[in-house]
C-alpha atoms as a PDB file:
ATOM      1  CA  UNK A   1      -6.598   8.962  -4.252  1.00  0.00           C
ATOM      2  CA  UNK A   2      -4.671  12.062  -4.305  1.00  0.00           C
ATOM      3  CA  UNK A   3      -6.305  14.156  -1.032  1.00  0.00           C
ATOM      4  CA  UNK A   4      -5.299  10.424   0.493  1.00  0.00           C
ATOM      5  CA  UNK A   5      -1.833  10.505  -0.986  1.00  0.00           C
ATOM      6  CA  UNK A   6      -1.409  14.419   0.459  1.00  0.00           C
ATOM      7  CA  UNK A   7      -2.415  13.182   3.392  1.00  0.00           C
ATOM      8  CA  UNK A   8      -0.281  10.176   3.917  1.00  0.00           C
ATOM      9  CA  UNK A   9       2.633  12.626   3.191  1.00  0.00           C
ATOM     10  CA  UNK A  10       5.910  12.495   1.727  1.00  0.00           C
ATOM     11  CA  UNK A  11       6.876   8.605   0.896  1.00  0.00           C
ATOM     12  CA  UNK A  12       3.336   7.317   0.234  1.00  0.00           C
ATOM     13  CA  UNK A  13       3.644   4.434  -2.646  1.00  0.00           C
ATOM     14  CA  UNK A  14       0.351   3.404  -4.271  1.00  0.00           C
ATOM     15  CA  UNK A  15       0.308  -0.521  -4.113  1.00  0.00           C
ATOM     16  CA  UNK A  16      -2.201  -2.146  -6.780  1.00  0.00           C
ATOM     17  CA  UNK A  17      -2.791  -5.827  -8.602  1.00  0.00           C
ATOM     18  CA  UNK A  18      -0.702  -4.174 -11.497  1.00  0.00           C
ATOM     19  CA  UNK A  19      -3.032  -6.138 -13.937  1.00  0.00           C
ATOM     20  CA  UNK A  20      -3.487  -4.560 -17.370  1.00  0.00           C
ATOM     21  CA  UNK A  21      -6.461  -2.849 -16.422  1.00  0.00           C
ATOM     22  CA  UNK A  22      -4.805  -0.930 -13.947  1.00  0.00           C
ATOM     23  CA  UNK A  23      -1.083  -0.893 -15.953  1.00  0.00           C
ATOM     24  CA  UNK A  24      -2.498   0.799 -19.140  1.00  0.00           C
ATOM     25  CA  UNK A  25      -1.378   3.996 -20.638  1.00  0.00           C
ATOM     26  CA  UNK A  26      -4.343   6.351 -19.389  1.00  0.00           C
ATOM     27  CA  UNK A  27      -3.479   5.588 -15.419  1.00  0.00           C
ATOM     28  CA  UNK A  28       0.391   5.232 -15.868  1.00  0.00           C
ATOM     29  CA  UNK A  29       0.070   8.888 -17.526  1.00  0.00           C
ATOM     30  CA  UNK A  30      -2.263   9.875 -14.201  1.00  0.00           C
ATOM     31  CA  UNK A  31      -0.018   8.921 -11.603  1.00  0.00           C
ATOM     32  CA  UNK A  32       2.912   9.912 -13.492  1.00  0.00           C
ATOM     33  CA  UNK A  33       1.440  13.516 -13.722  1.00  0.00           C
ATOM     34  CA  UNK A  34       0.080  13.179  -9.912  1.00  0.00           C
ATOM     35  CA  UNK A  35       3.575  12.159  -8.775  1.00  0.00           C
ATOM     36  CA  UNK A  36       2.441   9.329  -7.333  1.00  0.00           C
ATOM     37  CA  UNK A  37       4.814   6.262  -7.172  1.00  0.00           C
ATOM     38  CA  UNK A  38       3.751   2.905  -7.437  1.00  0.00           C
ATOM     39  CA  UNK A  39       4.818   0.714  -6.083  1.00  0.00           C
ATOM     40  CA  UNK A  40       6.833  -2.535  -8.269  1.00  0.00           C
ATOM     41  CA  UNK A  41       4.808  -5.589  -7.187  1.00  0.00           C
ATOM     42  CA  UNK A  42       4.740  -8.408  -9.575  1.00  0.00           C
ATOM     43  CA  UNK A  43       1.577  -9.346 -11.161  1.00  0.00           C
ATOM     44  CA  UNK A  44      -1.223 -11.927 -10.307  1.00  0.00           C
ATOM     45  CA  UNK A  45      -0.028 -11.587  -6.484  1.00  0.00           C
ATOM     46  CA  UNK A  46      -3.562 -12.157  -5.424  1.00  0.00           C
ATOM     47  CA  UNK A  47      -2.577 -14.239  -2.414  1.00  0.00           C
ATOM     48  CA  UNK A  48      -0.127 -12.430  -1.435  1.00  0.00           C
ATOM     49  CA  UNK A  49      -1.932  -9.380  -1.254  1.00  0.00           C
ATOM     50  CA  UNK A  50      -4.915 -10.860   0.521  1.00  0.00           C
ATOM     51  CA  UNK A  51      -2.561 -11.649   3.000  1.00  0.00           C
ATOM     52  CA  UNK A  52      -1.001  -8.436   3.167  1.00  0.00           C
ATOM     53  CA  UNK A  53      -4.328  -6.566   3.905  1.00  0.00           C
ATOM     54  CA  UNK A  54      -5.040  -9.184   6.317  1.00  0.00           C
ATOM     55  CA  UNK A  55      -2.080  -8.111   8.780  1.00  0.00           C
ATOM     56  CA  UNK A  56      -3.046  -4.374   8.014  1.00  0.00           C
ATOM     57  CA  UNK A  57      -6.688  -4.665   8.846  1.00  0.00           C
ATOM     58  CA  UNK A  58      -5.871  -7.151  11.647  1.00  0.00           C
ATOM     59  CA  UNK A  59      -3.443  -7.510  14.373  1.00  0.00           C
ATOM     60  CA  UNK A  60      -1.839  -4.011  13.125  1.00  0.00           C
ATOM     61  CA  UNK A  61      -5.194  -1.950  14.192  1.00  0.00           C
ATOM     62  CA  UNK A  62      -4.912  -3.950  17.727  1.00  0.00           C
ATOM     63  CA  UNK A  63      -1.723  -3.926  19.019  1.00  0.00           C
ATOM     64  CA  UNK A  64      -1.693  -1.186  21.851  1.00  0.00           C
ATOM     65  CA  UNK A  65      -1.148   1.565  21.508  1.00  0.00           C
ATOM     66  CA  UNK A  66      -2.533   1.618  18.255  1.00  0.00           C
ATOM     67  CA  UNK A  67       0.021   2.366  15.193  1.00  0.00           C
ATOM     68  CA  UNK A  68      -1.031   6.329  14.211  1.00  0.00           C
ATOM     69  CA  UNK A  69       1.321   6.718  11.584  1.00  0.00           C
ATOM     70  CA  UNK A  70       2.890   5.233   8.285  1.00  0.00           C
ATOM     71  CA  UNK A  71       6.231   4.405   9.595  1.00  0.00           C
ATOM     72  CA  UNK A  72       4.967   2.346  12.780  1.00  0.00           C
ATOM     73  CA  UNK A  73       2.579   0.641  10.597  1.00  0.00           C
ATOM     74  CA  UNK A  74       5.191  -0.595   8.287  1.00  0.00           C
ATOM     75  CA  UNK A  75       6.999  -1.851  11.548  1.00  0.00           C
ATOM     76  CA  UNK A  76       4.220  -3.761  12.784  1.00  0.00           C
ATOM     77  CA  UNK A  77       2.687  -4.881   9.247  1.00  0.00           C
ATOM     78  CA  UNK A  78       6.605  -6.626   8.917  1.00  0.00           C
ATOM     79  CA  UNK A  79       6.408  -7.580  12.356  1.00  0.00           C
ATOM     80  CA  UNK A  80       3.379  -9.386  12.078  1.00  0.00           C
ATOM     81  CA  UNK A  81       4.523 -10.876   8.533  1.00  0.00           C
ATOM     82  CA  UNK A  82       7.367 -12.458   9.730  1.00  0.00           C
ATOM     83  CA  UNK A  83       5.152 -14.434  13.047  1.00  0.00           C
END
């Protein structure tokens, strides 16, 4: 995740289930030492994630031109939410 992270640039948050498997001491310690923020989602948010990664891995990728960066994919990913 970090070469991703590095990537992504300055202002990447890491968005996960925040379950206990992923919440526990070992991988807080990680991505506090990575300085990678996570982002505060509340837990059991299955649905709500679902339908999340539906948006980004559906209209987002189509519109025209395509979004090419994270800023205009935020804009279209709320765009698309509020529809």
């Amino acid at each position: 995740m970090r070469p991703y992270a590095v990537a992504v640039g300055e202002g990447f948050i890491f968005m996960h289930d925040n379950v206990h498997r992923y919440t526990d001491q070992i991988r807080t310690s990680y991505l506090d030492q990575q300085g990678i923020d996570v982002m505060d989602w509340p837990s059991r948010s299955f649905h709500l994630t679902e339908n999340l990664w539906g948006i980004v891995n559906g209209p987002v990728p189509g519109r025209q031109p395509p979004p090419h960066d994270v800023l205009i994919i935020r804009q279209a990913s709320v765009e698309e939410w509020q529809v």
